[in-house]
Protein backbone atom coordinates (compact mmCIF):
# COMPACT_ATOMS: atom_id res chain seq x y z
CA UNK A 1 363.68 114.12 35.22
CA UNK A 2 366.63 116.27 35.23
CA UNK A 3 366.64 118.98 32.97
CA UNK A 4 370.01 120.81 31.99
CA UNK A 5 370.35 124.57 31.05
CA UNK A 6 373.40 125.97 29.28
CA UNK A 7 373.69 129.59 29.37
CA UNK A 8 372.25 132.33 32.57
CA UNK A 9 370.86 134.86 30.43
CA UNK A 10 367.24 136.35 30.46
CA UNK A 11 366.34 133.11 28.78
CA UNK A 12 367.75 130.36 30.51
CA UNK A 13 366.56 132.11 33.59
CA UNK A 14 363.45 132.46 32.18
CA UNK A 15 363.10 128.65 31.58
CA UNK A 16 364.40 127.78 34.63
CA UNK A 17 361.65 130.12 36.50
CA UNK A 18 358.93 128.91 34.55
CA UNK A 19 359.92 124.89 35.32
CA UNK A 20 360.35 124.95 38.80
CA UNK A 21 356.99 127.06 39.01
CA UNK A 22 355.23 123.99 37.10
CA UNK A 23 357.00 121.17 38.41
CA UNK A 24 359.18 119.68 40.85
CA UNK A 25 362.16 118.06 38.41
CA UNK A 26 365.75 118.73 39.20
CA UNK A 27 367.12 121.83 37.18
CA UNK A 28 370.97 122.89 36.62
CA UNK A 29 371.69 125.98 35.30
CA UNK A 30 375.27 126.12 34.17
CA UNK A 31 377.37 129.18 32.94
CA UNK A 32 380.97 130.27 32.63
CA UNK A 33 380.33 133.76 32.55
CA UNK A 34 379.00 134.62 36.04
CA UNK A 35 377.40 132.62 39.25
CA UNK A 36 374.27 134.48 39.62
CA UNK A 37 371.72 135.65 36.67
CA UNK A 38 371.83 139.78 36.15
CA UNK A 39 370.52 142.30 33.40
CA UNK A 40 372.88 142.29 30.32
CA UNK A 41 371.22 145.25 29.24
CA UNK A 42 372.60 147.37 32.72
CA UNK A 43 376.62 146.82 31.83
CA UNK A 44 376.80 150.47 30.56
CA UNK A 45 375.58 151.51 33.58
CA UNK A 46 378.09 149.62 35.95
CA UNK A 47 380.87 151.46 34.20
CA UNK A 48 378.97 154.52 34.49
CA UNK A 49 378.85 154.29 38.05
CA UNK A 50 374.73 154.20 37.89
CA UNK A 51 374.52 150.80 39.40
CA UNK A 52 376.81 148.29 40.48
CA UNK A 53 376.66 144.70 39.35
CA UNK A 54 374.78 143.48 42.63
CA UNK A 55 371.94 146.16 41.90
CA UNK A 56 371.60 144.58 38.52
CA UNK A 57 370.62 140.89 40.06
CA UNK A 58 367.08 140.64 40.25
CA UNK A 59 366.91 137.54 42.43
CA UNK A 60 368.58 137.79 45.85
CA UNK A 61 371.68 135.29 46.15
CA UNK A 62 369.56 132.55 47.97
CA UNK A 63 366.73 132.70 45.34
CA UNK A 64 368.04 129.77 43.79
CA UNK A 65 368.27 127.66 46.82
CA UNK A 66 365.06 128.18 47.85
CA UNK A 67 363.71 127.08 44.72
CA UNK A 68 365.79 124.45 43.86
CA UNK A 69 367.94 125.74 41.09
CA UNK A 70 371.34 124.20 41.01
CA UNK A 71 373.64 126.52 40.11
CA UNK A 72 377.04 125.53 38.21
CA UNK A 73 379.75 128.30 37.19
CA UNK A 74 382.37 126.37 34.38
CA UNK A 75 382.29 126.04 30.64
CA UNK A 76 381.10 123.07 28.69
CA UNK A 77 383.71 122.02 26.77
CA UNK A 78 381.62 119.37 25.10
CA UNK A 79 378.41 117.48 24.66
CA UNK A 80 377.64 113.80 23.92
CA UNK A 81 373.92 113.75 22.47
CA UNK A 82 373.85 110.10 22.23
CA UNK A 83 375.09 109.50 25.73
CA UNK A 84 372.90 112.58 26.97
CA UNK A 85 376.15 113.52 28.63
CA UNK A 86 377.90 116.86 28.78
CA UNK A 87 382.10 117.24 29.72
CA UNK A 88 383.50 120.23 31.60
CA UNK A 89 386.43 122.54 30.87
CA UNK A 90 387.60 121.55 34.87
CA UNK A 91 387.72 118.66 36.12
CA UNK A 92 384.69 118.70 37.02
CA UNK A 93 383.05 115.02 37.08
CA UNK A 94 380.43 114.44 33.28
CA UNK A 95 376.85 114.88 33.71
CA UNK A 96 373.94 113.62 32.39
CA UNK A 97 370.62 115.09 31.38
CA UNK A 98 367.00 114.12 30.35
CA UNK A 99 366.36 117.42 28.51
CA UNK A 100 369.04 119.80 27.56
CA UNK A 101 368.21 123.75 26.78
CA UNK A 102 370.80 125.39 24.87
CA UNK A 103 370.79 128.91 25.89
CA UNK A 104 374.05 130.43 24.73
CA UNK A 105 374.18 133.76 24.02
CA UNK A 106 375.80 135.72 21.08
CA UNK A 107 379.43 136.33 20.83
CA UNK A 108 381.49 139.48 19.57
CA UNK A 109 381.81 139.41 16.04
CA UNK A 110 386.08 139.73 14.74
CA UNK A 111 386.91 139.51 11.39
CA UNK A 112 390.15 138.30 11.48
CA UNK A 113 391.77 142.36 11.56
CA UNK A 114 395.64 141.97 12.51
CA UNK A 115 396.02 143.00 16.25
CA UNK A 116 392.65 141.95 17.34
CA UNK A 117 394.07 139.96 19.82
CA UNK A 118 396.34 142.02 21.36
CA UNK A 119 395.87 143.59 24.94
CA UNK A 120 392.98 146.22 25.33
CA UNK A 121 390.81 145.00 22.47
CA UNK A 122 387.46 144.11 23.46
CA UNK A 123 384.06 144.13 23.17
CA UNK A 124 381.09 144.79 24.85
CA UNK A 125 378.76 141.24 25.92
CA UNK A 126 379.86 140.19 28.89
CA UNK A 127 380.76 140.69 32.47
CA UNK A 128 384.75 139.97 31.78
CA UNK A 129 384.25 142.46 28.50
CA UNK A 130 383.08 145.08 31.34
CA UNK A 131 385.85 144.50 33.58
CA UNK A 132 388.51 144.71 30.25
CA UNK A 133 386.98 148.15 29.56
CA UNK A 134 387.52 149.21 32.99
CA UNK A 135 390.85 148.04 33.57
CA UNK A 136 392.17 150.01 30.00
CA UNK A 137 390.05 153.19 31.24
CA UNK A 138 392.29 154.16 33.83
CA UNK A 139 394.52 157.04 32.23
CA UNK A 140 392.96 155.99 28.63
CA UNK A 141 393.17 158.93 26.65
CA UNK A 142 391.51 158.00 23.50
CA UNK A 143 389.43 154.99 22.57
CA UNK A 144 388.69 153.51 19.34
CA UNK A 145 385.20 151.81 18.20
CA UNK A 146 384.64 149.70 15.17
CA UNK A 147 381.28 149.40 14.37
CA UNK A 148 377.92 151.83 14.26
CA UNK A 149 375.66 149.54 15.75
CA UNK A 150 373.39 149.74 19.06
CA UNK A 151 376.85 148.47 21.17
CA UNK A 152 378.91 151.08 19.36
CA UNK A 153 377.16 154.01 20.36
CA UNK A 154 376.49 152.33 23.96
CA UNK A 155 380.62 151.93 24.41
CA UNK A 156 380.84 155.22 23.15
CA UNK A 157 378.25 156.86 25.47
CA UNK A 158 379.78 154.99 28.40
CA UNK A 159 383.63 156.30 27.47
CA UNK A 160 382.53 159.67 27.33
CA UNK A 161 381.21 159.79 30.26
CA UNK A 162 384.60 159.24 31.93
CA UNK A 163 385.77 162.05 29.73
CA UNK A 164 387.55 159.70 27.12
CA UNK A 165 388.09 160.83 23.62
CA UNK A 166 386.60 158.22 21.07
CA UNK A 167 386.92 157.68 17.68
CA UNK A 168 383.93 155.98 16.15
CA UNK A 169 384.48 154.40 12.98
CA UNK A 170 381.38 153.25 10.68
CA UNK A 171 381.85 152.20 7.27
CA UNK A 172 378.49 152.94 6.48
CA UNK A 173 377.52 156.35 4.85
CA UNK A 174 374.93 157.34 8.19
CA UNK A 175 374.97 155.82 10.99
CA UNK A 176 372.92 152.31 10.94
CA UNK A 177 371.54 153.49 8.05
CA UNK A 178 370.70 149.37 7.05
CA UNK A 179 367.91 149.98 9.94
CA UNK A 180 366.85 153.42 10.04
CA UNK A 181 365.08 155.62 7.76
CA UNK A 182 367.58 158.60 6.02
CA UNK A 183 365.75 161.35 8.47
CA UNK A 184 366.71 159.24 12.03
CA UNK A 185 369.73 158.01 10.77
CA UNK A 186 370.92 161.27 10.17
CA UNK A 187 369.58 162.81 13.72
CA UNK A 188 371.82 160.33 15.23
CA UNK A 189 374.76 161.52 13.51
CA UNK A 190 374.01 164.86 14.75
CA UNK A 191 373.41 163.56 18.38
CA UNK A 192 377.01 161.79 18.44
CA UNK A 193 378.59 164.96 16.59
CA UNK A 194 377.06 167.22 19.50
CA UNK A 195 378.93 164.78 22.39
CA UNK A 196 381.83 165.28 20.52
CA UNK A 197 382.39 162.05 19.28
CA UNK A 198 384.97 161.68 16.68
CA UNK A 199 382.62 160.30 14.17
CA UNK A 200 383.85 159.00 10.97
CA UNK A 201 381.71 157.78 8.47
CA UNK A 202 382.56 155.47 5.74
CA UNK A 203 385.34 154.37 7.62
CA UNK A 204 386.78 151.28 8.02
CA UNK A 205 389.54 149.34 10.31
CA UNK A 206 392.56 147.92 8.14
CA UNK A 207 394.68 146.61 11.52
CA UNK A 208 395.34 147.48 14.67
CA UNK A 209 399.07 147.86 16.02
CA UNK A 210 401.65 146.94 19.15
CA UNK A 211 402.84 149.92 21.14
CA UNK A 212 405.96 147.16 21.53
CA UNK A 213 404.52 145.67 24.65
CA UNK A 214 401.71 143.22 23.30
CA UNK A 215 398.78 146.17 24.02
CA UNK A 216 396.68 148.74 21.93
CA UNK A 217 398.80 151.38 20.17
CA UNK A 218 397.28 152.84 17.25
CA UNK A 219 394.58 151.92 14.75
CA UNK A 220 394.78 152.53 10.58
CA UNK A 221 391.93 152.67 8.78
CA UNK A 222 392.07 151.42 5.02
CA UNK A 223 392.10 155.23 4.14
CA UNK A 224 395.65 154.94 5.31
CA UNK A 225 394.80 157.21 8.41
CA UNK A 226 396.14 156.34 11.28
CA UNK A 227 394.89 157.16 15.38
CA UNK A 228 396.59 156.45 18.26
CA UNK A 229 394.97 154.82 20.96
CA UNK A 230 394.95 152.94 24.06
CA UNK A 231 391.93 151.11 23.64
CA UNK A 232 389.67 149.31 20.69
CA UNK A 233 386.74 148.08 20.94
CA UNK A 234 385.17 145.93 18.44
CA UNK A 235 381.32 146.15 18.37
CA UNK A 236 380.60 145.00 14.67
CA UNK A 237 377.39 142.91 15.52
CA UNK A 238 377.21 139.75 17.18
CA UNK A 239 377.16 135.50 16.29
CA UNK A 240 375.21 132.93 18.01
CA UNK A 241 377.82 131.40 20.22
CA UNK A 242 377.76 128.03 18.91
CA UNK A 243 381.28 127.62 17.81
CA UNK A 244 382.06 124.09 19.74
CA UNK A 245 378.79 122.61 18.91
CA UNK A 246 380.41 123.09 14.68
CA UNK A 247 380.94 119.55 14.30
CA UNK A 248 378.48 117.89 16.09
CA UNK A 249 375.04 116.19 14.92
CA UNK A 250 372.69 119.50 15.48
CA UNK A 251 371.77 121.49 12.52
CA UNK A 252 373.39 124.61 12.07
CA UNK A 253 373.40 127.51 9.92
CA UNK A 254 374.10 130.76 11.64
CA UNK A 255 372.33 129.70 14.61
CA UNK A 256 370.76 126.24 16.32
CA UNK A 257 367.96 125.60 13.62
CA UNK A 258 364.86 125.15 15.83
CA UNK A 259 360.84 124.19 14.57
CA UNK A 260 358.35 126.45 16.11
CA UNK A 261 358.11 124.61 19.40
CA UNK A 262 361.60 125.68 19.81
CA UNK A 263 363.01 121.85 19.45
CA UNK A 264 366.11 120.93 17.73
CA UNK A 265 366.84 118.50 15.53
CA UNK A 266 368.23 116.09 18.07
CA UNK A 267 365.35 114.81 20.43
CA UNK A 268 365.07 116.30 23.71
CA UNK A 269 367.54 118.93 22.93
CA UNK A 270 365.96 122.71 22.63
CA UNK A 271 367.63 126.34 22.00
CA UNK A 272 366.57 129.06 23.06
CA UNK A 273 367.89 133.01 22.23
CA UNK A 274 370.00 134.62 20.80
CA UNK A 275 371.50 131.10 19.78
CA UNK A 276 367.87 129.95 18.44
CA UNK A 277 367.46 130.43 14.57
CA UNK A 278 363.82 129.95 13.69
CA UNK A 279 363.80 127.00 10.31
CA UNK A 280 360.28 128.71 9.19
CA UNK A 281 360.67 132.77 11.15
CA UNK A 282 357.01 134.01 11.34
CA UNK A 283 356.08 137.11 8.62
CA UNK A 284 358.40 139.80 9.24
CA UNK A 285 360.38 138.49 11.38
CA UNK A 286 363.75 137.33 11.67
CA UNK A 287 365.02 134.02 12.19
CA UNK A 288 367.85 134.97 14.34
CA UNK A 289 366.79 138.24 16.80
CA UNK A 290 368.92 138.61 19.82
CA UNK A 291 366.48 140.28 21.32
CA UNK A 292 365.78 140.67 25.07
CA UNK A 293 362.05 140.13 25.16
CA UNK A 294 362.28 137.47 22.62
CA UNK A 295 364.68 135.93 25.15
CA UNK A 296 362.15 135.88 27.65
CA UNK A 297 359.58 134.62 25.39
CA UNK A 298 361.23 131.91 24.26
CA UNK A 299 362.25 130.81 27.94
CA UNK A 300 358.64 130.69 28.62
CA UNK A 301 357.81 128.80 25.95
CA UNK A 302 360.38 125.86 26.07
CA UNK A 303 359.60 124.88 29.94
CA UNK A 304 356.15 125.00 28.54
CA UNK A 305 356.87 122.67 26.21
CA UNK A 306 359.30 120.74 28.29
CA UNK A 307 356.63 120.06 30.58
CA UNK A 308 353.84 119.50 28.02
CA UNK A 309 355.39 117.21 25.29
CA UNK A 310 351.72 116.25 23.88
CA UNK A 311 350.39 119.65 23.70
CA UNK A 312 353.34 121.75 23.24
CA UNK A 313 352.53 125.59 21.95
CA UNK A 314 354.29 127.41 18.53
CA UNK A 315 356.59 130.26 19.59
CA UNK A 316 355.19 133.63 18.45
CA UNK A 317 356.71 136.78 18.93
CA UNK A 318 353.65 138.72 17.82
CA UNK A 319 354.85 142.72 15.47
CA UNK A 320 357.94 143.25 15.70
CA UNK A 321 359.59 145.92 18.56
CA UNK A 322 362.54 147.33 19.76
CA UNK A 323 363.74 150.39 22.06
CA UNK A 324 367.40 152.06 22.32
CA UNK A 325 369.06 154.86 23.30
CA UNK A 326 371.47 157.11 21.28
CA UNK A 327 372.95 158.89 24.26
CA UNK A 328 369.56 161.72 25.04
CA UNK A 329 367.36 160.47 22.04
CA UNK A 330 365.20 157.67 23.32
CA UNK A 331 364.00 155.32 19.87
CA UNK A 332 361.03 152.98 19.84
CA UNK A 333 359.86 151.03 16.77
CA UNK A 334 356.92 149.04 16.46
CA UNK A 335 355.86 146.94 13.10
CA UNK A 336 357.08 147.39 9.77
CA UNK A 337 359.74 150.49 9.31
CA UNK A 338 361.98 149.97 6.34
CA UNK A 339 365.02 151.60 4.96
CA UNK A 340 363.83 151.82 1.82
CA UNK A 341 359.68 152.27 1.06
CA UNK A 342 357.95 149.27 -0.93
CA UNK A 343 355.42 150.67 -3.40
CA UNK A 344 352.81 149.57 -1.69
CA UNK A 345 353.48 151.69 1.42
CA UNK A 346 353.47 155.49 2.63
CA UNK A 347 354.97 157.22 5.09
CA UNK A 348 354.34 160.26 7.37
CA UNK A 349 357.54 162.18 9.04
CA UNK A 350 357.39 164.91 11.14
CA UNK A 351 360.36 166.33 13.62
CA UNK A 352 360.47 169.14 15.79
CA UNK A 353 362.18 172.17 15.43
CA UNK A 354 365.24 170.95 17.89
CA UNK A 355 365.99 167.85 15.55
CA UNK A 356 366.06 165.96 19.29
CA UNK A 357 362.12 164.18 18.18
CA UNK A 358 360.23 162.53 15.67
CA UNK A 359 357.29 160.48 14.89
CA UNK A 360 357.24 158.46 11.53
CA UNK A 361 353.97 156.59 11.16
CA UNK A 362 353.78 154.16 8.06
CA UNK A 363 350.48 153.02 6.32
CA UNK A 364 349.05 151.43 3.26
CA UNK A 365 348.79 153.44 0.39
CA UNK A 366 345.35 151.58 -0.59
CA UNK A 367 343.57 150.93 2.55
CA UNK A 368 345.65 153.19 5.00
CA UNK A 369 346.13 150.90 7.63
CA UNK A 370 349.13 151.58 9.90
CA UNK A 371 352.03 149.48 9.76
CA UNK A 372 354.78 150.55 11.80
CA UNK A 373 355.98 153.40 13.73
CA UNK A 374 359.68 154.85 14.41
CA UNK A 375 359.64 157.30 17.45
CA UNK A 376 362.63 159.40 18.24
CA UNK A 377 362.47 161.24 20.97
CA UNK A 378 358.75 160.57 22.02
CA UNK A 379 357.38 157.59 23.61
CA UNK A 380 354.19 155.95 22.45
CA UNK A 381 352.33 152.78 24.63
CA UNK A 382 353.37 149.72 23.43
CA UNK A 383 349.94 148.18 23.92
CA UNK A 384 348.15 150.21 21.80
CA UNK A 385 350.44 150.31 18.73
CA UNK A 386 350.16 147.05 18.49
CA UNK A 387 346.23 146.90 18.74
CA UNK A 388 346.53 149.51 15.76
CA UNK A 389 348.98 147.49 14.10
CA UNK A 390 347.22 143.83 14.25
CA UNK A 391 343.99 145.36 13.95
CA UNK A 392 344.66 146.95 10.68
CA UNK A 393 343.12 150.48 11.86
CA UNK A 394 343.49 153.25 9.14
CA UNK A 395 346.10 155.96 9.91
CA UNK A 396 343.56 158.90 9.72
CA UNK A 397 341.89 156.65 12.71
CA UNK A 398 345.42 156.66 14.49
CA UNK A 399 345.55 160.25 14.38
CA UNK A 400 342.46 161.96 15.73
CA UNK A 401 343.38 159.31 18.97
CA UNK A 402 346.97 159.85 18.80
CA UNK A 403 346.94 161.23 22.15
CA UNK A 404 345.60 157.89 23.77
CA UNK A 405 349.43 156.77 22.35
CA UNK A 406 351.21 159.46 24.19
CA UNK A 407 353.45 158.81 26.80
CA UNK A 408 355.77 161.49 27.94
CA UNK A 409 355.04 163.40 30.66
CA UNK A 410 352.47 165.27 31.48
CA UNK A 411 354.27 168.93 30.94
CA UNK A 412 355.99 167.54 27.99
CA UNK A 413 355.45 169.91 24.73
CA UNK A 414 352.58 168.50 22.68
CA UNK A 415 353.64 167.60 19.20
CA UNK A 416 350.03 165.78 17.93
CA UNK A 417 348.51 168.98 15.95
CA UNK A 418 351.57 168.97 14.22
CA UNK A 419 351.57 166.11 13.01
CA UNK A 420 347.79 166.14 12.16
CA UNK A 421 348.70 169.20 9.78
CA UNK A 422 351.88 167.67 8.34
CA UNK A 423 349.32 164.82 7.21
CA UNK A 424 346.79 167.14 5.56
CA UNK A 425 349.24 168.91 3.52
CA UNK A 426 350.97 164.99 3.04
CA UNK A 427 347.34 163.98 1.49
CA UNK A 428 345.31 167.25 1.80
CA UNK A 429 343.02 165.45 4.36
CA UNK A 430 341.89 167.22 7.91
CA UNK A 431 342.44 165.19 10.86
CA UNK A 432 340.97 166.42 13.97
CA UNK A 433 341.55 165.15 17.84
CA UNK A 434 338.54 163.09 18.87
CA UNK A 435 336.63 164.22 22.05
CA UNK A 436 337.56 163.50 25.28
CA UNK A 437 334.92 161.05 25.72
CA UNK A 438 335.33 159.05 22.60
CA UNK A 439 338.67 158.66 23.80
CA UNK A 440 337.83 157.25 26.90
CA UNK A 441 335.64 154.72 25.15
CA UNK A 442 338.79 154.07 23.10
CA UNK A 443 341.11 153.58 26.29
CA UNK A 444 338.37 151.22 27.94
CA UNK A 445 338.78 149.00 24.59
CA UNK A 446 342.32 148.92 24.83
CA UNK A 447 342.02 148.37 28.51
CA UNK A 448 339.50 144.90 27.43
């Protein structure tokens, strides 16, 4: 059987991994972007200087030999589902497939701004966005970036670290203040403010203009203001990259509509990623999260099912999670964290004195179970928020083991009495730290 995989990301790899481990079928992965699989997540830090591109390969360059994993570097321009057949941009001779994986990424998001296509305007996805940013950095004295999202703030971050001026231009009133609460929202303001960032809030791009020579010259915003600049970058979300595959016979909405095995509606045809939109998303979930674990979950899954057509398995991400970084303020959030409180739900803050940390845990008004928490700041283990989330365990529980949660350093200052008081004068209810021992009972449960 030969099985085809569009797209090298984290979850075309991961499908590719997981086949070859369970059988012995011939596999082609094929992408235009780059030859070998690395971590999408690591770009930043190429421009940074952290890491270069080879240290963000995981597999060495004859990993794929070894295990039998044709490799193919050129861009599907089209694919035949009733012929099984796909056609190359080159000239590159059609192939055929038995089972096709559709693993194609996300794509910048324009919005049809005059001068987006003009030279140094780019965003921030792929290898050849990298090597755009690089190539307009050299002498840049001021960069532009339209959008507050997570690849906003990481363009910004990796600008100023080359000692670029940016402009950051977010038309909403706090920065991504459609995911976090008022309080976080707001300490990320401050965080970008203290880089010196030029943040602007409620701000939005109206066009971008020539210099006279087909490149970046100046921005104005629909205020009428105008900045000059040698570089923009456009990081206003993301699309499932699906634009060619328009007018064929798969289902689309925003993304590849897939059941919970992860199959399309076109038999032996599956997508996977940020591509993948979930027909039936599970309870609080999305059906479109480009997402690198879900990646990898999802990769797992479909050579799974690939290889076990009778018995195939549902996908299930399990609570929701995520983890960024807004320049020296680490975030984690686990569960259910909303903008804007349901009735039903309460919700404890506390931040430290600096502004740099917080902990917001959210429970049930009626039974106090926890539901989510947003960490700024301060790390928590991801294992055992999730036992406390799916386990329904009450939030005065949560608290008197809060420091099984904890993981910052040892030397770190310890913030967990403080929060214990901010919930008894919250509800007028004394928490206290469980002993050492019970706490070891509690770690040996987590542990099992």
């Amino acid at each position: 059987m030969r099985i085809v995989i569009i797209g090298n990301g984290i979850s075309g790899i991961t499908a590719a991994r997981h086949l070859r481990k369970s059988s012995d079928h011939d596999i082609t992965v094929i992408s235009s972007e780059s030859k070998f699989f690395y971590s999408r997540t690591a770009l930043m830090y190429i421009y940074m200087g952290h890491m270069t591109l080879k240290n963000t390969q995981p597999y060495e360059a004859d990993f794929w030999e070894k295990n039998r994993i044709k490799l193919i570097q050129d861009h599907v321009s089209e694919v035949d589902f009733s012929s099984k057949a796909l056609s190359f941009a080159s000239d590159r001779p059609a192939m055929n497939y038995d089972k096709l994986v559709l693993a194609l990424g996300s794509a910048s998001n324009k919005f049809g701004w005059p001068g987006q296509d003009l030279n140094g305007v780019g965003g921030l996805y792929s290898l050849q966005d990298l090597e755009t940013m690089d190539k307009y950095s050299n002498k840049l004295e001021r960069a532009v970036i339209v959008g507050g999202g997570l690849i906003g703030i990481e363009m910004a971050e990796m600008f100023h670290s080359r000692n670029i001026s940016v402009s950051f231009l977010v038309r909403e009133k706090s920065y991504w203040d459609h995911v976090l609460p008022q309080e976080e929202s707001e300490m990320v303001n401050n965080e970008i403010l203290d880089h010196n960032i030029d943040l602007r809030l409620e701000t939005e791009l109206d066009k971008i203009e020539d210099n006279g020579q087909g490149a970046v010259g100046s921005i104005t915003t629909k205020e009428g203001q105008k900045i000059h600049c040698g570089f923009v970058g456009l990081t206003a979300g993301v699309h499932p990259n699906v634009g060619f595959l328009k007018e064929s016979q798969l289902e689309i909405e925003k993304g590849i509509l897939v059941d919970k095995t992860l199959l399309t509606n076109i038999q032996d045809v599956y997508a996977i990623g940020d591509c993948a939109q979930q027909r039936h998303p599970n309870d609080g979930r999305r059906g479109i999260e480009a997402i690198w674990y879900t990646g990898r979950m999802m990769g797992e899954l479909v050579a799974h099912n690939i290889l076990n057509p009778v018995n195939p398995l549902d996908y299930n991400p399990g609570i929701w999670f995520n983890s960024a970084k807004f320049f020296n303020i680490e975030y984690q959030v686990y569960g259910n964290v909303p903008v804007d409180l349901p009735d039903h739900m309460q919700s404890l803050f506390w931040q430290d004195d600096s502004g740099k940390k917080s902990v917001r845990i959210n429970f049930n008004q009626k039974d106090k179970s926890v539901l989510g928490f947003n960490l700024m700041g301060i790390r928590f283990r991801h294992q055992i928020c999730e036992r406390w989330i799916h386990h329904g365990t009450s939030v005065e529980e949560v608290l008197s083991h809060l420091e099984l949660a904890a993981f910052d350093p040892e030397l770190y200052k310890s913030y967990e009495e403080s929060l214990r008081a901010k919930y008894q004068k919250l509800t007028g209810q004394r928490i206290s730290q469980k002993s050492d021992r019970r706490l070891n009972r509690v770690l040996e449960f987590f542990k099992n």
